[in-house]
Protein backbone atom coordinates (compact mmCIF):
# COMPACT_ATOMS: atom_id res chain seq x y z
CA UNK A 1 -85.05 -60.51 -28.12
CA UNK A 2 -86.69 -62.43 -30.78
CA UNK A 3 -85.42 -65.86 -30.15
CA UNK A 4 -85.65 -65.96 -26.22
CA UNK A 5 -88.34 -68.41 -26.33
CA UNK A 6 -86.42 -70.41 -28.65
CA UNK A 7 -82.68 -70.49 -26.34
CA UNK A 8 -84.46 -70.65 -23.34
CA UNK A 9 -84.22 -74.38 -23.47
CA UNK A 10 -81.21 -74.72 -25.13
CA UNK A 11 -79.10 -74.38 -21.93
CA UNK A 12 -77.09 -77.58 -21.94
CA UNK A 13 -74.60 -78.93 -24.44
CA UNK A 14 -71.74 -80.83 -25.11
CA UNK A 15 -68.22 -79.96 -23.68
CA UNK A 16 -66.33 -78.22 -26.09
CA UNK A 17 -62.26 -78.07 -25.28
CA UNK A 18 -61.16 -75.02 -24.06
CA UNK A 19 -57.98 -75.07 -25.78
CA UNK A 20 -60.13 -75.44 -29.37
CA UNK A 21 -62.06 -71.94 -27.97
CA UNK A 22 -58.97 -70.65 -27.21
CA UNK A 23 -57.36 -71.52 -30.80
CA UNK A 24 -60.58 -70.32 -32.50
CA UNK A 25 -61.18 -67.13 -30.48
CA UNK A 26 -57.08 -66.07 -30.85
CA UNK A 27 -56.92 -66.84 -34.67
CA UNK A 28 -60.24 -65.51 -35.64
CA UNK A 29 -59.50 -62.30 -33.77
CA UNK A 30 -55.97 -61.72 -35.77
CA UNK A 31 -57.64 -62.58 -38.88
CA UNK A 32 -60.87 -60.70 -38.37
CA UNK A 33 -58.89 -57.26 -37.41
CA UNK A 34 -56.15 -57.86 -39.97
CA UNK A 35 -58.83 -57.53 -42.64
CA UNK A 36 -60.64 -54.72 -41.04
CA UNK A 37 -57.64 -52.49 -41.60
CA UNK A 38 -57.59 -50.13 -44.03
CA UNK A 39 -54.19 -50.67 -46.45
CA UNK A 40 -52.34 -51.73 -43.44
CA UNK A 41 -52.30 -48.35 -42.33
CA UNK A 42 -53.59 -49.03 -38.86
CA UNK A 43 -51.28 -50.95 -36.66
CA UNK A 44 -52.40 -54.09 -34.35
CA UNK A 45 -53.50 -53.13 -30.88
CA UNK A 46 -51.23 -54.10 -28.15
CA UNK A 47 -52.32 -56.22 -25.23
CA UNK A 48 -51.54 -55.78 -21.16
CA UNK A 49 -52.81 -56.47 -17.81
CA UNK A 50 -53.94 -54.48 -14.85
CA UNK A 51 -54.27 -55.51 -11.17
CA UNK A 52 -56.83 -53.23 -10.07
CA UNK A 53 -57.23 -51.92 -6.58
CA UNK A 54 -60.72 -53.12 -6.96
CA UNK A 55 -58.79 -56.79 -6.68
CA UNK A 56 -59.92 -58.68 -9.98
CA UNK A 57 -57.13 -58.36 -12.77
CA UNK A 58 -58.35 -56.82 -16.47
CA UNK A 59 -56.68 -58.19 -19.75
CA UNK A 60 -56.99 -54.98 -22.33
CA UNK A 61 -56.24 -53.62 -25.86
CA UNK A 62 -54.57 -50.70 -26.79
CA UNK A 63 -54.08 -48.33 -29.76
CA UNK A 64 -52.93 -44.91 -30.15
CA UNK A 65 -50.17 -43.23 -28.62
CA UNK A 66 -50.56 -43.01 -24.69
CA UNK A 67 -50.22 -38.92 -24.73
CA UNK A 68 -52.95 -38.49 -26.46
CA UNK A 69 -56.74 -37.94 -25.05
CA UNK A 70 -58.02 -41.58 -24.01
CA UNK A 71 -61.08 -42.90 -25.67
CA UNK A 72 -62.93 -46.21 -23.66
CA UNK A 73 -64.19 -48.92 -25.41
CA UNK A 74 -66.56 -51.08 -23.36
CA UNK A 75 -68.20 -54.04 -25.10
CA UNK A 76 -71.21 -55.91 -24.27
CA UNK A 77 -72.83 -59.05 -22.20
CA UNK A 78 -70.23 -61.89 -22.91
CA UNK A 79 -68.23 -60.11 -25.35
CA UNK A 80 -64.64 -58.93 -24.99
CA UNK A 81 -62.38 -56.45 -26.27
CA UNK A 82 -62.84 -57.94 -29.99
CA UNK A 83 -66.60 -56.49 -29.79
CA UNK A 84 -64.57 -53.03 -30.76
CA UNK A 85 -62.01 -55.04 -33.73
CA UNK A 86 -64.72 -54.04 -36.75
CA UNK A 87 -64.23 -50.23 -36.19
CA UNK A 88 -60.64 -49.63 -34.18
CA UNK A 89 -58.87 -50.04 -37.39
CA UNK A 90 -60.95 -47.17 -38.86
CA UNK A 91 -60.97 -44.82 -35.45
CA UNK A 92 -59.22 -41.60 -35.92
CA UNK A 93 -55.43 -41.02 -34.88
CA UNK A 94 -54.45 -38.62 -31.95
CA UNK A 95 -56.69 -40.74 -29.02
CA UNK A 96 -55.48 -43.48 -27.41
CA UNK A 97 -58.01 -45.87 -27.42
CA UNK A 98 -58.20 -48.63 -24.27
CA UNK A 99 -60.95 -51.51 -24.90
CA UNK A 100 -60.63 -53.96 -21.43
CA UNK A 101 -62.11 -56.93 -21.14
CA UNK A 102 -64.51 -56.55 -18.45
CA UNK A 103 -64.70 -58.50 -15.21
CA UNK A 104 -65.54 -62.06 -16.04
CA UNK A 105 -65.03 -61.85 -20.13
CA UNK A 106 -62.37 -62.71 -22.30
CA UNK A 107 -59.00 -63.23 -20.81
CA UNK A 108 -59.35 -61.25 -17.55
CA UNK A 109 -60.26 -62.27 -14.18
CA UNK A 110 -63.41 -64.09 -13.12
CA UNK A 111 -63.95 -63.97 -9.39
CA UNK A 112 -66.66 -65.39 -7.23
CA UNK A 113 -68.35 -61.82 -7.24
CA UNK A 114 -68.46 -58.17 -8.18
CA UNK A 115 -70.48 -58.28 -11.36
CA UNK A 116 -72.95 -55.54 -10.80
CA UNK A 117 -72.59 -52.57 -12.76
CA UNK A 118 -71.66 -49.89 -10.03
CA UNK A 119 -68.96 -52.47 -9.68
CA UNK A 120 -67.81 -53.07 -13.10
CA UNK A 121 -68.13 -49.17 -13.43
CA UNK A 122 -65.44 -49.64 -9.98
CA UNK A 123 -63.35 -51.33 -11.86
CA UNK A 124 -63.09 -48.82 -15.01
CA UNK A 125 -62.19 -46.42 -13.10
CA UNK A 126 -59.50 -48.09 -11.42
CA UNK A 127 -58.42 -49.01 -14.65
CA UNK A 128 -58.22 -45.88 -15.02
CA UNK A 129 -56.26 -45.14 -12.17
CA UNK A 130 -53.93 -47.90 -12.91
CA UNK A 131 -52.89 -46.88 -16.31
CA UNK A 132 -52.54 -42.83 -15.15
CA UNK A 133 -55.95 -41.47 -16.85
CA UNK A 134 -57.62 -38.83 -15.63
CA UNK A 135 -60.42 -37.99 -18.13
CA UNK A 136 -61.62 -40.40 -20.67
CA UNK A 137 -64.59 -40.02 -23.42
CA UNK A 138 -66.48 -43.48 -22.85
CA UNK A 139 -68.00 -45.46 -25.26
CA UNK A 140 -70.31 -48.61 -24.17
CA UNK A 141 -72.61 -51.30 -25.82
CA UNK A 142 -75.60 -52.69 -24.55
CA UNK A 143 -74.00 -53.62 -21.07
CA UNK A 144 -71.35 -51.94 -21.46
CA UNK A 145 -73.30 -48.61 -22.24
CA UNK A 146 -74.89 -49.51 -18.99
CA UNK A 147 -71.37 -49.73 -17.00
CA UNK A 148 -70.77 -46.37 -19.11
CA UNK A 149 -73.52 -44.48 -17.38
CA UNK A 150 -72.96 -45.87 -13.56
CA UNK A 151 -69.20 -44.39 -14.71
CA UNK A 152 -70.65 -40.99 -15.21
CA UNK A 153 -72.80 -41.21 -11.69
CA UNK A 154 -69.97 -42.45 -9.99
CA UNK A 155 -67.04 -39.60 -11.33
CA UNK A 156 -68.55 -37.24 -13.42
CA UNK A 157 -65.69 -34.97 -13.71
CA UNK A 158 -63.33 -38.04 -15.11
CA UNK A 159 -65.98 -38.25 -17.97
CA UNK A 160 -65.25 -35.86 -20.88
CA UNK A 161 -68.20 -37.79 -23.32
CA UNK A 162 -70.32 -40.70 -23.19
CA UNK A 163 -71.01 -42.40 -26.57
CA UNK A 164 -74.54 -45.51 -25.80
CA UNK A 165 -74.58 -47.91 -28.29
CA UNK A 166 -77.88 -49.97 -28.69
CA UNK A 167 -78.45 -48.95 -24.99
CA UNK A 168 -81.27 -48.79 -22.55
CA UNK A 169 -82.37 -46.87 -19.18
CA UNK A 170 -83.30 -49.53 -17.54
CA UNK A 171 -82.71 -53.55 -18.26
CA UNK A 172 -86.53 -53.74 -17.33
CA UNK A 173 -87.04 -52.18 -20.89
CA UNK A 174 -85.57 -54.48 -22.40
CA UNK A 175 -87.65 -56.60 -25.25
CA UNK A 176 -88.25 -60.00 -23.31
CA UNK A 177 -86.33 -59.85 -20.20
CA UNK A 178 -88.47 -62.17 -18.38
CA UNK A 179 -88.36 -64.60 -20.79
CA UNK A 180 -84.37 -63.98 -21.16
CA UNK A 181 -84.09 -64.26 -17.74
CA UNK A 182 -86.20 -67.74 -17.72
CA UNK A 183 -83.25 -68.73 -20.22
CA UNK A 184 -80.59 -67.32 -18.47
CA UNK A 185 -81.35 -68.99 -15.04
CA UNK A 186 -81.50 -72.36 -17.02
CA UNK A 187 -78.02 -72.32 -17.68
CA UNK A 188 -74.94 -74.91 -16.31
CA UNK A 189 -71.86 -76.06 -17.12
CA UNK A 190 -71.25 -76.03 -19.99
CA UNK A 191 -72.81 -73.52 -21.77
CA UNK A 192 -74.64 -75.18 -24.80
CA UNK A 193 -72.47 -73.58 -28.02
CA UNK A 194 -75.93 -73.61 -29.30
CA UNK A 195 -77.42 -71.29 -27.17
CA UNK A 196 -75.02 -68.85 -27.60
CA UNK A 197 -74.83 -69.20 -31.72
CA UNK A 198 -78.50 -68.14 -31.15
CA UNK A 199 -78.34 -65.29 -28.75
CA UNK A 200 -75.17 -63.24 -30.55
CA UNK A 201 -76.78 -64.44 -33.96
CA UNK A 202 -80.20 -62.81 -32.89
CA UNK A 203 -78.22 -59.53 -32.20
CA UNK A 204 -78.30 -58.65 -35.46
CA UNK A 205 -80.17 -57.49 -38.41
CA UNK A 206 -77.08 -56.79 -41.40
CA UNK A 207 -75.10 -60.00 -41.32
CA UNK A 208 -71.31 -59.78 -40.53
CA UNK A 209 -68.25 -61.82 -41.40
CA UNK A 210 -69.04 -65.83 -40.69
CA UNK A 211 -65.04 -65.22 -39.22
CA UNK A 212 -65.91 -62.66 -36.90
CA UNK A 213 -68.93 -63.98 -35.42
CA UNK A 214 -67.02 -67.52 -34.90
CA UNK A 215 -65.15 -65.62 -32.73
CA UNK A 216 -67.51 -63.96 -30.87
CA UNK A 217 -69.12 -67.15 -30.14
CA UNK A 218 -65.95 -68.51 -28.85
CA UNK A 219 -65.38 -65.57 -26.83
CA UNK A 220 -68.80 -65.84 -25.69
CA UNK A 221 -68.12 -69.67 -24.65
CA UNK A 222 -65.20 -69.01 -22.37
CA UNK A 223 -67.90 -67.28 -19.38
CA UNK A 224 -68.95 -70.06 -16.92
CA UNK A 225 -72.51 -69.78 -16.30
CA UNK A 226 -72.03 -68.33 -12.90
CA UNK A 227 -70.64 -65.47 -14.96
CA UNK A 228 -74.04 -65.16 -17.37
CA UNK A 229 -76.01 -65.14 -14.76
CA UNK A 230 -74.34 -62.62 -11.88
CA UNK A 231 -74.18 -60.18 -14.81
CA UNK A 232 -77.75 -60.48 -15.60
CA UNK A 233 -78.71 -60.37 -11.80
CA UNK A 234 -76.54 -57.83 -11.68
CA UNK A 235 -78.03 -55.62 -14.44
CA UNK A 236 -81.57 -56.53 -12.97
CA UNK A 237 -80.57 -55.00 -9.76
CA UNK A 238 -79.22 -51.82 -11.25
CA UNK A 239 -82.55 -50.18 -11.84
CA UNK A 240 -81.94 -47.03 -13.18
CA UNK A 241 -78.56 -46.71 -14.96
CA UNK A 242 -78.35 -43.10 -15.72
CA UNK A 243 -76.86 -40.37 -13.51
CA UNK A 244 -79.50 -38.37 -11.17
CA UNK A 245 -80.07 -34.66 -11.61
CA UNK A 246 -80.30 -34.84 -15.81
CA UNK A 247 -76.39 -34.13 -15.94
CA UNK A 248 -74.69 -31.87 -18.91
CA UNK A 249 -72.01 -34.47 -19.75
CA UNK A 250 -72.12 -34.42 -24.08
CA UNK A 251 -74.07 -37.47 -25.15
CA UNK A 252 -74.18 -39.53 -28.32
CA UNK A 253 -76.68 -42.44 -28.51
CA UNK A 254 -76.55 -44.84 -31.91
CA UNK A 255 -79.76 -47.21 -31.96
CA UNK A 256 -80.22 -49.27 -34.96
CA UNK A 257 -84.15 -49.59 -35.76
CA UNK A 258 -84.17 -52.82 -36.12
CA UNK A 259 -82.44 -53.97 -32.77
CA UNK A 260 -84.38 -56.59 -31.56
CA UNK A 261 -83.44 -55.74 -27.47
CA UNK A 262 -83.79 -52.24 -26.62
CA UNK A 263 -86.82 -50.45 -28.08
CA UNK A 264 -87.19 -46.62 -29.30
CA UNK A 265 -89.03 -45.88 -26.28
CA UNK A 266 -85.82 -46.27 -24.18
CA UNK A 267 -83.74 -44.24 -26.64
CA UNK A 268 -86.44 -41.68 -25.65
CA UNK A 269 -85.87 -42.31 -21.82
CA UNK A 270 -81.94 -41.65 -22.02
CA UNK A 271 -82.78 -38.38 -24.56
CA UNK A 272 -84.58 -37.43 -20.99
CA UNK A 273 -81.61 -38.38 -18.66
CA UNK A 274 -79.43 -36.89 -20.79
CA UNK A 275 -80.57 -33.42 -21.73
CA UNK A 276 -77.49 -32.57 -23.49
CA UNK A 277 -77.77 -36.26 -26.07
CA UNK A 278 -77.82 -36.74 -29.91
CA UNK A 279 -79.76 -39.72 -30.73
CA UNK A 280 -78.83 -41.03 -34.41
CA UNK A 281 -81.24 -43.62 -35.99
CA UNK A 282 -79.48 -46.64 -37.99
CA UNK A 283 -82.22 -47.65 -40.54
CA UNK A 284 -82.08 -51.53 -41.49
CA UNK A 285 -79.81 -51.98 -38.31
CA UNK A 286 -79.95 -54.36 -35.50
CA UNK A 287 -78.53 -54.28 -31.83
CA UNK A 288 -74.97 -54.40 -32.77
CA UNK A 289 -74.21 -51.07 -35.09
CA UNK A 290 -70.61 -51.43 -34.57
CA UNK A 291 -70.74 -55.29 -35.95
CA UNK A 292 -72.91 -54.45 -38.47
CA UNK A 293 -72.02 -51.00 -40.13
CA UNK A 294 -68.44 -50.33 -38.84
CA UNK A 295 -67.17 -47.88 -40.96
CA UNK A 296 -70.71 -45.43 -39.91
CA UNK A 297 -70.33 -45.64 -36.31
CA UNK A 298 -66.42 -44.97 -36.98
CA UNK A 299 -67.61 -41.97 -38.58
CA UNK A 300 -70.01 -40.73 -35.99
CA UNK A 301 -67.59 -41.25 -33.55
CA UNK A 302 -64.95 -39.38 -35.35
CA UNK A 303 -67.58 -36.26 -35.58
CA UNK A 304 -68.73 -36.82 -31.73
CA UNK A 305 -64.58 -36.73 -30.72
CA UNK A 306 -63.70 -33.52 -33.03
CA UNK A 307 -67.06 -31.97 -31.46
CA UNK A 308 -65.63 -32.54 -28.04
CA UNK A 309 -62.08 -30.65 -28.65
């Protein structure tokens, strides 16, 4: 987290209209996956909501045809479904591919509570549940690799793969969490744009389209800063995120060298948790591989799936 000491007092700002996010977040996502598909030969995700028995509602995005074996997409802290728009375009046919907004993100539901990660991993699986899946290869980020593992402790036998992207055993390992959290904690209403330029800008090491990381940022902008912080206190309280008992569930981890948040050492740790893992080292990459070289994580994830058949 190389800039933490620089955001941490950058926690107020100037309103910024909703309806602008919204307008900036909507047209930068068609835009930005439009030109991340391949000839046109990928069609447009489709979008749908879920009222979960876990009582929040999750806005989601779909591609693939729903008979085929189901492939999650969870994205990271404050991101949304479009976290995934860089490399769905170039994600193999025959798996349907579900990327939800988690609790509290994009366009679904924000309640008062029920932002730890056993309970985001809750609502996955109801997801789950809701749409008719019973086994799904899951694929997280950062956070969302975290919600990924509490999945796998909490039904291992719905869990065909995991796939950890820039991901962690514990948030305590994380590069500057006290000074994160400092920054974090600061936060009100409403979130400076400013701070969170810096903190999805410091993400990464290989720049990425100035469209797609507008919308990020305007993605990012739409949390309250209840939100920020339950998730944070929420991956604080988490401790450990892997399963107990070192479980044989096939494991692909993809750490970039250069990410700035989650050190080699806790690649190492989740190599441990997960006996059965395949770490693969991006050289020259930061904390978002699937921002920053798409069409190599779509590749590695293509050889992960066909291993998994």
């Amino acid at each position: 987290m190389d800039n933490r000491h620089s955001i941490a007092g950058r926690a107020r700002g100037r309103p910024i209209s909703s309806l602008a996010l919204a307008c900036v977040a909507l047209a930068g996502a068609t835009e930005a996956f439009a030109a991340a598909r391949s000839g046109g030969a990928s069609p447009d995700p489709e979008f749908a909501r879920a009222t979960l028995s876990t009582g929040v509602e999750l806005h989601y995005a779909e591609l693939g045809d729903p008979e085929d074996p189901v492939v999650l997409l969870l994205h990271g802290y404050s991101d949304s479904w479009f976290s995934y728009s860089r490399i769905l375009p170039l994600l193999p046919d025959g798996r349907r591919y579900i990327a939800p907004d988690l609790r509290g993100h994009g366009k679904s539901g924000r309640p008062e509570g029920g932002y730890g990660m056993d309970s985001l991993a809750a609502d996955v699986l109801a997801l789950m549940d809701a749409l008719g899946i019973a086994r799904a290869t899951v694929v997280g980020h950062s956070m969302g690799s975290f919600v990924a593992q509490r999945v796998a402790r909490q039904a291992p036998g719905r869990v065909d793969g995991l796939v950890l992207i820039a991901s962690a055993a514990s948030v305590e390992g994380v590069v500057g969490v006290d000074d994160f959290a400092r920054a974090i904690g600061a936060l009100e209403d409403p979130v400076s744009p400013e701070f969170v330029r810096e903190f999805q800008a410091g993400t990464v090491f290989v720049p990425v389209p100035p469209e797609f990381m507008e919308t990020v940022v305007a993605e990012s902008l739409g949390l309250p800063a209840r939100v920020w912080q339950s998730l944070f206190e929420g991956m604080r309280a988490a401790g450990s995120f892997p399963p107990a008992g070192r479980p044989a569930t096939p494991t692909l981890l993809l750490w970039g060298d250069r990410d700035a948040m989650m050190p080699r050492a806790e690649q190492d740790a989740l190599l441990e948790a997960f006996p059965a893992a395949t770490l693969i080292v991006y050289e020259q990459t930061g904390h978002a591989p699937h921002w920053e070289r798409p069409e190599r994580v779509a590749d590695d994830l293509r050889a992960f799936l066909d291993a998994l058949e």
